[in-house]
C-alpha atoms as a PDB file:
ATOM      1  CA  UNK A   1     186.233 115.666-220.484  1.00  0.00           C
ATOM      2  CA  UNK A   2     188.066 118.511-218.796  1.00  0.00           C
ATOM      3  CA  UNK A   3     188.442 122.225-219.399  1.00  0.00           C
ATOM      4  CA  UNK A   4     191.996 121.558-220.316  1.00  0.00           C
ATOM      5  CA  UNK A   5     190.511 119.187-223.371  1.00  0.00           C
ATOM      6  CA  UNK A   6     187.879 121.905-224.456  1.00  0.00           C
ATOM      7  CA  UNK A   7     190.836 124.793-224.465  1.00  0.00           C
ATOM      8  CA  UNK A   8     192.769 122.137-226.697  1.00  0.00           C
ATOM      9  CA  UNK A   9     190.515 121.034-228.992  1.00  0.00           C
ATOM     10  CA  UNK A  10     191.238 121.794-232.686  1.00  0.00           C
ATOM     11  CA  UNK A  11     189.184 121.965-235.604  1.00  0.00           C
ATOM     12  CA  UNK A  12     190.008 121.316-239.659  1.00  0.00           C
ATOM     13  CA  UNK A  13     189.680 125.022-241.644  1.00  0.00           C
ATOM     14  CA  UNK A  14     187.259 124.367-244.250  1.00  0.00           C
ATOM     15  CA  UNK A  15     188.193 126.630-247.452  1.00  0.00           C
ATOM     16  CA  UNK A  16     184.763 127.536-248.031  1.00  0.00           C
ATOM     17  CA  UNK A  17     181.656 128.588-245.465  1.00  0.00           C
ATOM     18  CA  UNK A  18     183.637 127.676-242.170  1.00  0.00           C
ATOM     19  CA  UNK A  19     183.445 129.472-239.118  1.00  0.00           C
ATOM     20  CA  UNK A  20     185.032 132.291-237.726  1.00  0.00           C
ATOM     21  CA  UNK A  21     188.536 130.860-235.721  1.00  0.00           C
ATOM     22  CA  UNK A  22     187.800 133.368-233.209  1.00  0.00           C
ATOM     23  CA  UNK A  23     184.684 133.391-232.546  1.00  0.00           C
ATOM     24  CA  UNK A  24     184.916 129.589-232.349  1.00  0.00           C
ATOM     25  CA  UNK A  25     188.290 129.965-230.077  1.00  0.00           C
ATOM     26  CA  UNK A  26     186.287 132.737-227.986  1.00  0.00           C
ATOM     27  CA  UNK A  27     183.287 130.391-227.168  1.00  0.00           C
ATOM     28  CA  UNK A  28     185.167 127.371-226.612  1.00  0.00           C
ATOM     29  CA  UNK A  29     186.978 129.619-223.811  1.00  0.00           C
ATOM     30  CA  UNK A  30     183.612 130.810-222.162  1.00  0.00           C
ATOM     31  CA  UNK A  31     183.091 127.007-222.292  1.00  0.00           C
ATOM     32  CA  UNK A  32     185.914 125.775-221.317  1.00  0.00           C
ATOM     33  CA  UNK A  33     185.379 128.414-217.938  1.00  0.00           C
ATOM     34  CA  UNK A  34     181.874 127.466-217.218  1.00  0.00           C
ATOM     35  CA  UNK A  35     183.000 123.679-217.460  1.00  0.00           C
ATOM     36  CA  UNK A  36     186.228 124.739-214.648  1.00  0.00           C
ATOM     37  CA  UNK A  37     184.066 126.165-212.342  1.00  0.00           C
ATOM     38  CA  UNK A  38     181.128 123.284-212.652  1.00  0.00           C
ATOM     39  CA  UNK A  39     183.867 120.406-212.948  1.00  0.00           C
ATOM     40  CA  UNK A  40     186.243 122.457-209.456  1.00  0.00           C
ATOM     41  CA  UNK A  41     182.149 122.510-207.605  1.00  0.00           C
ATOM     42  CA  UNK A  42     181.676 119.063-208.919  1.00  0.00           C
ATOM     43  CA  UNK A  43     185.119 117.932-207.836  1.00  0.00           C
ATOM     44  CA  UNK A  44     184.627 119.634-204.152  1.00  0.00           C
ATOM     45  CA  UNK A  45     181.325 118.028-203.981  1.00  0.00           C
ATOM     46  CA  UNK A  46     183.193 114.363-204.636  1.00  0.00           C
ATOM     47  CA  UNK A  47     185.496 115.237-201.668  1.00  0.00           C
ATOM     48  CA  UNK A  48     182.287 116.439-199.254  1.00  0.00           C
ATOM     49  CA  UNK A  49     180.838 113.659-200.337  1.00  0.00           C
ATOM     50  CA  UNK A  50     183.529 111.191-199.863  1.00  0.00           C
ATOM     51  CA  UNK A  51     183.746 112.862-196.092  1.00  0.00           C
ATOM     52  CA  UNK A  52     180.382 112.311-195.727  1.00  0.00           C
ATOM     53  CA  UNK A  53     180.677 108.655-196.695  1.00  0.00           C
ATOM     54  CA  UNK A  54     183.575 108.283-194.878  1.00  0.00           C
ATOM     55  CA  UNK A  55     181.616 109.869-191.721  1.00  0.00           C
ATOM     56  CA  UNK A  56     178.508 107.320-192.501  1.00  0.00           C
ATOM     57  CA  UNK A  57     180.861 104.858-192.366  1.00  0.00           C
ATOM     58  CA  UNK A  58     182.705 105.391-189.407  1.00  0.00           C
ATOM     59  CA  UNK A  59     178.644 105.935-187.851  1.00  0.00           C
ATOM     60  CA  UNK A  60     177.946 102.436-189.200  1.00  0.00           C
ATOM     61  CA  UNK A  61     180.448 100.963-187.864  1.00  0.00           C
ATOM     62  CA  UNK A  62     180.107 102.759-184.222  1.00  0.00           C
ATOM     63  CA  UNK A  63     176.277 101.941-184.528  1.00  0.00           C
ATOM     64  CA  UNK A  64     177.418  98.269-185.238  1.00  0.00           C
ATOM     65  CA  UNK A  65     179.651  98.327-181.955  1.00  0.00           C
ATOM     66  CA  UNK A  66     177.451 100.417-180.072  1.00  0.00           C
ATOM     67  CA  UNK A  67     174.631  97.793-181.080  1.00  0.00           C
ATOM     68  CA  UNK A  68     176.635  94.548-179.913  1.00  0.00           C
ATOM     69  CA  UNK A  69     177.618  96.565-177.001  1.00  0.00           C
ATOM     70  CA  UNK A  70     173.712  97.217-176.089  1.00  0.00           C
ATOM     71  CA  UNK A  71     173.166  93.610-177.364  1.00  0.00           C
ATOM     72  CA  UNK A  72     175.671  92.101-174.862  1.00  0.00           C
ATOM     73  CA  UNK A  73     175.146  94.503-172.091  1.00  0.00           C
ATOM     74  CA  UNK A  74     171.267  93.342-172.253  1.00  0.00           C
ATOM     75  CA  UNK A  75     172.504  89.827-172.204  1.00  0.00           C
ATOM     76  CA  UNK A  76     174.687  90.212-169.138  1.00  0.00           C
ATOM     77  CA  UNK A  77     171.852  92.170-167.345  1.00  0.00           C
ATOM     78  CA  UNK A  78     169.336  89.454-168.009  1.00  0.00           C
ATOM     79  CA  UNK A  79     171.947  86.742-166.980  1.00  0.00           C
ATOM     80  CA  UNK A  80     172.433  89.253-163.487  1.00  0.00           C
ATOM     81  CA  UNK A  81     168.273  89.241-163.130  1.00  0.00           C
ATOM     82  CA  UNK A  82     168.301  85.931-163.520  1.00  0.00           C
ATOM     83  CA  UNK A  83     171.501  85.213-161.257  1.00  0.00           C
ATOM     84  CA  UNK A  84     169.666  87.564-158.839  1.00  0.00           C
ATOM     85  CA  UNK A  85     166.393  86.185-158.691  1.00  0.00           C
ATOM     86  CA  UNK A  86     167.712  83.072-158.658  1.00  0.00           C
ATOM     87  CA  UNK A  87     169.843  83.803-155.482  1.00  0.00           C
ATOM     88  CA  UNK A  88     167.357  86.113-153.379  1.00  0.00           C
ATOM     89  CA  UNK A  89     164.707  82.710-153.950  1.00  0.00           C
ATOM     90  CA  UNK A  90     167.760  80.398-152.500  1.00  0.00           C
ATOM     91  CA  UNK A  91     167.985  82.946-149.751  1.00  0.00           C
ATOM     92  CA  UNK A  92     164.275  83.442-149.534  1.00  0.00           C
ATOM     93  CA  UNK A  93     164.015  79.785-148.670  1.00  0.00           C
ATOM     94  CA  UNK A  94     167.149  79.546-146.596  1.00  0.00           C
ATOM     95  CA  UNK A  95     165.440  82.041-144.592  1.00  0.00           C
ATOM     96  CA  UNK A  96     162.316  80.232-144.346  1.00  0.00           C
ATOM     97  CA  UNK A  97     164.513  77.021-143.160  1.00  0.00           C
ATOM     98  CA  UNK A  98     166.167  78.894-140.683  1.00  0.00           C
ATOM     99  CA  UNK A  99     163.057  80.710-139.038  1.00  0.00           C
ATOM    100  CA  UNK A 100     161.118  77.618-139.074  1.00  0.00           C
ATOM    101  CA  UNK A 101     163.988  75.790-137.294  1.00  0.00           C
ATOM    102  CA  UNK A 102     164.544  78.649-135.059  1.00  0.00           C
ATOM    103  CA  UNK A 103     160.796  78.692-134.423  1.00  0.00           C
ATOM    104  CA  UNK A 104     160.822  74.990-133.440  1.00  0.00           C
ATOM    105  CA  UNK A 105     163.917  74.797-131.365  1.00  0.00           C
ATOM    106  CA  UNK A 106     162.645  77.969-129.552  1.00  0.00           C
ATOM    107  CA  UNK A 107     159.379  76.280-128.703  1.00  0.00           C
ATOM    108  CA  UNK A 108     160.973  73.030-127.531  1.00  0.00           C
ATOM    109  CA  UNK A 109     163.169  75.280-125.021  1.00  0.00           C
ATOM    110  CA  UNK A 110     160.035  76.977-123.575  1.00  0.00           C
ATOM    111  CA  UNK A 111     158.332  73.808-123.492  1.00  0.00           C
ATOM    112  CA  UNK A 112     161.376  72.632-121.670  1.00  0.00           C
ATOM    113  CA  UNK A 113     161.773  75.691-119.226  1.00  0.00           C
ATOM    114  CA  UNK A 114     157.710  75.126-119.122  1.00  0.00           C
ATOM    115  CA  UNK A 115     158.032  71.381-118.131  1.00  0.00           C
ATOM    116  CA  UNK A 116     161.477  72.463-115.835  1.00  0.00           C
ATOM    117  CA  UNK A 117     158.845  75.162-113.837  1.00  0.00           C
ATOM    118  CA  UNK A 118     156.022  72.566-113.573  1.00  0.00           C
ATOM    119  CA  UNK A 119     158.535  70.490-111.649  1.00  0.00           C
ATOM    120  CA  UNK A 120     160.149  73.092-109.944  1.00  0.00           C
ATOM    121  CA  UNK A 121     156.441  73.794-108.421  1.00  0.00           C
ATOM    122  CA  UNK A 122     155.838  70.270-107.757  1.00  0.00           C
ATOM    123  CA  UNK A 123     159.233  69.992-106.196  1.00  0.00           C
ATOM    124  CA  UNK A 124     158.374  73.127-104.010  1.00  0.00           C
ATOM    125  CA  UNK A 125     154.495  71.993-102.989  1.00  0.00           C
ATOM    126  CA  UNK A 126     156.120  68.868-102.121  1.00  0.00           C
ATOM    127  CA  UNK A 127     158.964  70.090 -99.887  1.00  0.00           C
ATOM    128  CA  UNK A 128     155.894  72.550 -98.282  1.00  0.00           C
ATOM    129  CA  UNK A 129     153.633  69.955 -97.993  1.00  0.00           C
ATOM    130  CA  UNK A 130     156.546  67.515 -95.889  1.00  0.00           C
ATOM    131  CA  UNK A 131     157.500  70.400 -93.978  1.00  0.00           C
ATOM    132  CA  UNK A 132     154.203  71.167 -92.733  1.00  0.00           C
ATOM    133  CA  UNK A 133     153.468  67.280 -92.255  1.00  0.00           C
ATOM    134  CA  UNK A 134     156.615  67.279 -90.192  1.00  0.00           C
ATOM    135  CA  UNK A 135     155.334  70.692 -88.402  1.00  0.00           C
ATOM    136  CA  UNK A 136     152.017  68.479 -87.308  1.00  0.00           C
ATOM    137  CA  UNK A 137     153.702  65.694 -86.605  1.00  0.00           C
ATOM    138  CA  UNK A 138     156.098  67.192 -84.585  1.00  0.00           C
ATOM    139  CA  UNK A 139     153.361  69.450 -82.995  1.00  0.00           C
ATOM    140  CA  UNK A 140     151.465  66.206 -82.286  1.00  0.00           C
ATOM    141  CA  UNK A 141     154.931  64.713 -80.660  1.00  0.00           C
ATOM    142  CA  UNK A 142     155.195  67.480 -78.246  1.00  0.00           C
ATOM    143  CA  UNK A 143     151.348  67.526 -77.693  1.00  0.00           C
ATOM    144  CA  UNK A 144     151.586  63.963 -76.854  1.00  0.00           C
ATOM    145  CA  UNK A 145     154.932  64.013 -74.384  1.00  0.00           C
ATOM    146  CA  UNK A 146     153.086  67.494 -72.765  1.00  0.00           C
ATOM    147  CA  UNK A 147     150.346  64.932 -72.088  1.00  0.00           C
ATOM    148  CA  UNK A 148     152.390  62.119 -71.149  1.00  0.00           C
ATOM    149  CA  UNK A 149     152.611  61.164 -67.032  1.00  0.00           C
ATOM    150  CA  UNK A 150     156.012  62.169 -66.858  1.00  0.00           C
ATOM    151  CA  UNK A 151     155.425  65.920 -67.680  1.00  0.00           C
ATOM    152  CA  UNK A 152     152.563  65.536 -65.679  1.00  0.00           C
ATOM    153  CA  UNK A 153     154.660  64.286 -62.190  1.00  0.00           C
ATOM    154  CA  UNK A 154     155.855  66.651 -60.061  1.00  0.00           C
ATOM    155  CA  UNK A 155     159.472  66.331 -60.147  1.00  0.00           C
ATOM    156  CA  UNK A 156     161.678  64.792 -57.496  1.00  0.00           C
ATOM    157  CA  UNK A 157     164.603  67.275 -56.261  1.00  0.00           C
ATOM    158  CA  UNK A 158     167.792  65.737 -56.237  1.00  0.00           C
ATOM    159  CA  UNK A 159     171.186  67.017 -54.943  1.00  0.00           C
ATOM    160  CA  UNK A 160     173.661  67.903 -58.114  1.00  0.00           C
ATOM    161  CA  UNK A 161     176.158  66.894 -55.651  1.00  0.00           C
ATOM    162  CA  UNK A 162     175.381  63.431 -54.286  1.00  0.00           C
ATOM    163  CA  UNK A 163     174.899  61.579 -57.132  1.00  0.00           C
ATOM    164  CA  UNK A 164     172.039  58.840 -56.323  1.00  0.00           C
ATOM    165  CA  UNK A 165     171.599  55.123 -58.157  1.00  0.00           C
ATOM    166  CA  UNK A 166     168.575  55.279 -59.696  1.00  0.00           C
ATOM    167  CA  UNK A 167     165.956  53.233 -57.704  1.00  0.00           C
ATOM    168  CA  UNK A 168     164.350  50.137 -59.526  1.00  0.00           C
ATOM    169  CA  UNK A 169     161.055  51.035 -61.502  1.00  0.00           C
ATOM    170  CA  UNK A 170     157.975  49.587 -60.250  1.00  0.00           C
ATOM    171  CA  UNK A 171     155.485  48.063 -62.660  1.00  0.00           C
ATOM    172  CA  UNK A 172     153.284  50.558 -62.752  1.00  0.00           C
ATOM    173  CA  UNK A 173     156.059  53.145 -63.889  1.00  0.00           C
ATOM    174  CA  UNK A 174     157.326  50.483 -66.530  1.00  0.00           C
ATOM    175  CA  UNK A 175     153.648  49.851 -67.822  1.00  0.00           C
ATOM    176  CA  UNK A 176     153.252  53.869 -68.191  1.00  0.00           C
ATOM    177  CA  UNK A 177     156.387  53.347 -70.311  1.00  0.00           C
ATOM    178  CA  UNK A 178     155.503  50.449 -72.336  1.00  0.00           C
ATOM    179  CA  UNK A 179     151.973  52.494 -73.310  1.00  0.00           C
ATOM    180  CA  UNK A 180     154.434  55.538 -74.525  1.00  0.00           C
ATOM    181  CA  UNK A 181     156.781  53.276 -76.344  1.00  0.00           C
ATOM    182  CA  UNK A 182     153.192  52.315 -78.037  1.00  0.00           C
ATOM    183  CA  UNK A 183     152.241  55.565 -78.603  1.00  0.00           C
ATOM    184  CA  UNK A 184     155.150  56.897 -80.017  1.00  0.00           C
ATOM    185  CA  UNK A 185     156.156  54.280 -82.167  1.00  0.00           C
ATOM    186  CA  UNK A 186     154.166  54.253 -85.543  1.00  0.00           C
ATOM    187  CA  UNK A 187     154.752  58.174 -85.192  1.00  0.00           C
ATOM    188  CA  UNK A 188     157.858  57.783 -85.425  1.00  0.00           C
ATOM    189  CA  UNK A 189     158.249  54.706 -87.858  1.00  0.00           C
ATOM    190  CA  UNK A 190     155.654  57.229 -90.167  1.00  0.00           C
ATOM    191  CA  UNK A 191     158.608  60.075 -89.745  1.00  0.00           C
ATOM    192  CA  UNK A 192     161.312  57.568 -90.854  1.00  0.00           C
ATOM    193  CA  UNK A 193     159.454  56.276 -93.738  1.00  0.00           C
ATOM    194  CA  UNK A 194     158.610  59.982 -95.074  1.00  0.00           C
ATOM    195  CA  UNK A 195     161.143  61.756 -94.238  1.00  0.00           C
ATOM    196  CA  UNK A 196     165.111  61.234 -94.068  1.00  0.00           C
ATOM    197  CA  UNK A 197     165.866  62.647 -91.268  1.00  0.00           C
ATOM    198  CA  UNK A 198     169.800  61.978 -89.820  1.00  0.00           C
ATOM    199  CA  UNK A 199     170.183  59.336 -86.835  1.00  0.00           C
ATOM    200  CA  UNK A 200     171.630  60.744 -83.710  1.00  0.00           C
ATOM    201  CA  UNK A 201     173.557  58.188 -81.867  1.00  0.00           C
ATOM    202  CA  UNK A 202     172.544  57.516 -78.126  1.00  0.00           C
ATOM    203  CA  UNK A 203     174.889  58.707 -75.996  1.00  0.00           C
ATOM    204  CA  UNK A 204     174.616  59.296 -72.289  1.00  0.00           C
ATOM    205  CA  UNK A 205     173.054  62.848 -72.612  1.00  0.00           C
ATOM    206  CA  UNK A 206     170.656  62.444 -75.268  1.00  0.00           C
ATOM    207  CA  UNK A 207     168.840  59.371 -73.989  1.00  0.00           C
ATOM    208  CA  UNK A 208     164.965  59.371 -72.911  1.00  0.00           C
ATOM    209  CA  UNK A 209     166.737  58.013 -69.311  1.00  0.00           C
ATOM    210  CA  UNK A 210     168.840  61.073 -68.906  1.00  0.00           C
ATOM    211  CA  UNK A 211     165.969  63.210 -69.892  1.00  0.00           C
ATOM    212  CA  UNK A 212     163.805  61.891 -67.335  1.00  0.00           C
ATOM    213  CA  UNK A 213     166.673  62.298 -64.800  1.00  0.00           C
ATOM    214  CA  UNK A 214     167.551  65.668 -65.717  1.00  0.00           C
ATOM    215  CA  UNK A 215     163.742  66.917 -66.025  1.00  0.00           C
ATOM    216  CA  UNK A 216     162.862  65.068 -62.474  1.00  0.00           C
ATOM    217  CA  UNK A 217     166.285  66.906 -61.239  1.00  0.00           C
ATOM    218  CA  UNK A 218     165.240  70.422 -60.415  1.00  0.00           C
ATOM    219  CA  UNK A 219     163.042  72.762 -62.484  1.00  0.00           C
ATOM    220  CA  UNK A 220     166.137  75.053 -63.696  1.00  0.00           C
ATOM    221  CA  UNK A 221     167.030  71.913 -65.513  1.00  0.00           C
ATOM    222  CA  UNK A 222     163.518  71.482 -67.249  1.00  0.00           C
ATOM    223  CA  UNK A 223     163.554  74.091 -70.128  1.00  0.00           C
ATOM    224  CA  UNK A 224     167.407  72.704 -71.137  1.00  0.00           C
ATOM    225  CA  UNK A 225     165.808  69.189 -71.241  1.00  0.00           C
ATOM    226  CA  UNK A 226     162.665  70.242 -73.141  1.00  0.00           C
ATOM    227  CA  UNK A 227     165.008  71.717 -75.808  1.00  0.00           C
ATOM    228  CA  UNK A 228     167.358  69.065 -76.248  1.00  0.00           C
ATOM    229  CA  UNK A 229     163.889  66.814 -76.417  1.00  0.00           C
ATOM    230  CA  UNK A 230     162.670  68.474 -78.835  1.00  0.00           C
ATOM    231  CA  UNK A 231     165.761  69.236 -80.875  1.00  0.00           C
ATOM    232  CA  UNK A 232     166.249  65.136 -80.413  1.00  0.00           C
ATOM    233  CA  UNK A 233     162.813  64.092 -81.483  1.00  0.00           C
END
């Protein structure tokens, strides 16, 4: 019912005892206005309310998105904890591999440079210790030719000039020589075996003959043929 159907409604005239028309048309208007106003508030109150639901809706549905938005975006971080984690362990134990190899190739190279020092030390006593058992025998060498006769002898002079044949040795002089060759030669068959020391081929000026010429010469020649004796020997 609207106010429009109250302001039209009609009524039969009864003959007798009916109602003022009137009065009747004059309350049905006060009616009909009351109804307006209620039916306009009721009618503005559908639209607010249809807003409202309208609003709700459009909340609901946002709340539904924003939900499956918060639903997946919880999925994809647990997925990216889970990727992470998974990846920082295969890293963690990459790393664990790589130190431990590192840690055992670096203690094979210092046992290496320890093992290459140990030999270098060995190498080094060993080189002292046949240098210094050359220095003693070689000291013993020149102890025994100081001792020998023919240091001892005092030397014959003989002219630069003139040169002289050299007289035949008696057997005395070639028994002295014989005991020196006897001396002298496990010395130096023990200097051959230990040590490699170069062979210096016999010529005329390096021969024990010519030393014992030159040294029984003159004494200016002596200290030239000790050197070359004991560069020789």
């Amino acid at each position: 019912m609207t106010p429009q159907d109250i302001r039209e409604q009609s009524f039969e005239k009864a003959v007798f005892g009916g109602f003022d028309m009137g009065a009747v048309e004059s309350f049905l208007g006060e009616v009909a206005d009351e109804f307006e106003a209620i039916y306009k508030d009721n009618m503005t109150l559908r639209a607010k309310m249809k807003v409202l639901v309208d609003k709700i809706e459009e909340y609901r549905r946002t709340e539904d998105s924003m939900r499956l938005a918060l639903d997946a975006s919880r999925r994809i971080a647990l997925e990216m904890e889970e990727k992470a984690k998974s990846e920082a362990e295969s890293l963690l134990e990459n790393a664990k591999i790589e130190a431990l190899e590192a840690r055992e190739k670096l203690q094979r190279e210092n046992e290496e440079a320890e093992q290459m020092l140990l030999r270098a030390k060995e190498s080094v006593a060993s080189y002292f210790e046949n240098a210094r058992a050359l220095c003693v025998n070689q000291l013993d060498l020149l102890d025994r030719l100081s001792e020998s006769k023919a240091f001892r002898e005092e030397p014959t002079r003989i002219p630069v000039s003139e040169p002289i044949a050299a007289p035949a040795e008696p057997e005395e002089a070639k028994e002295e020589e014989l005991e020196e060759e006897q001396v002298f030669a496990p010395l130096f068959s023990r200097e051959e075996e230990s040590y490699s020391i170069p062979e210096i081929p016999e010529t005329p000026e390096n021969t024990e003959e010519d030393f014992t010429r030159r040294y029984n010469m003159a004494p200016e020649f002596r200290e030239e043929a000790l050197e070359d004796q004991t560069r020789f020997f």
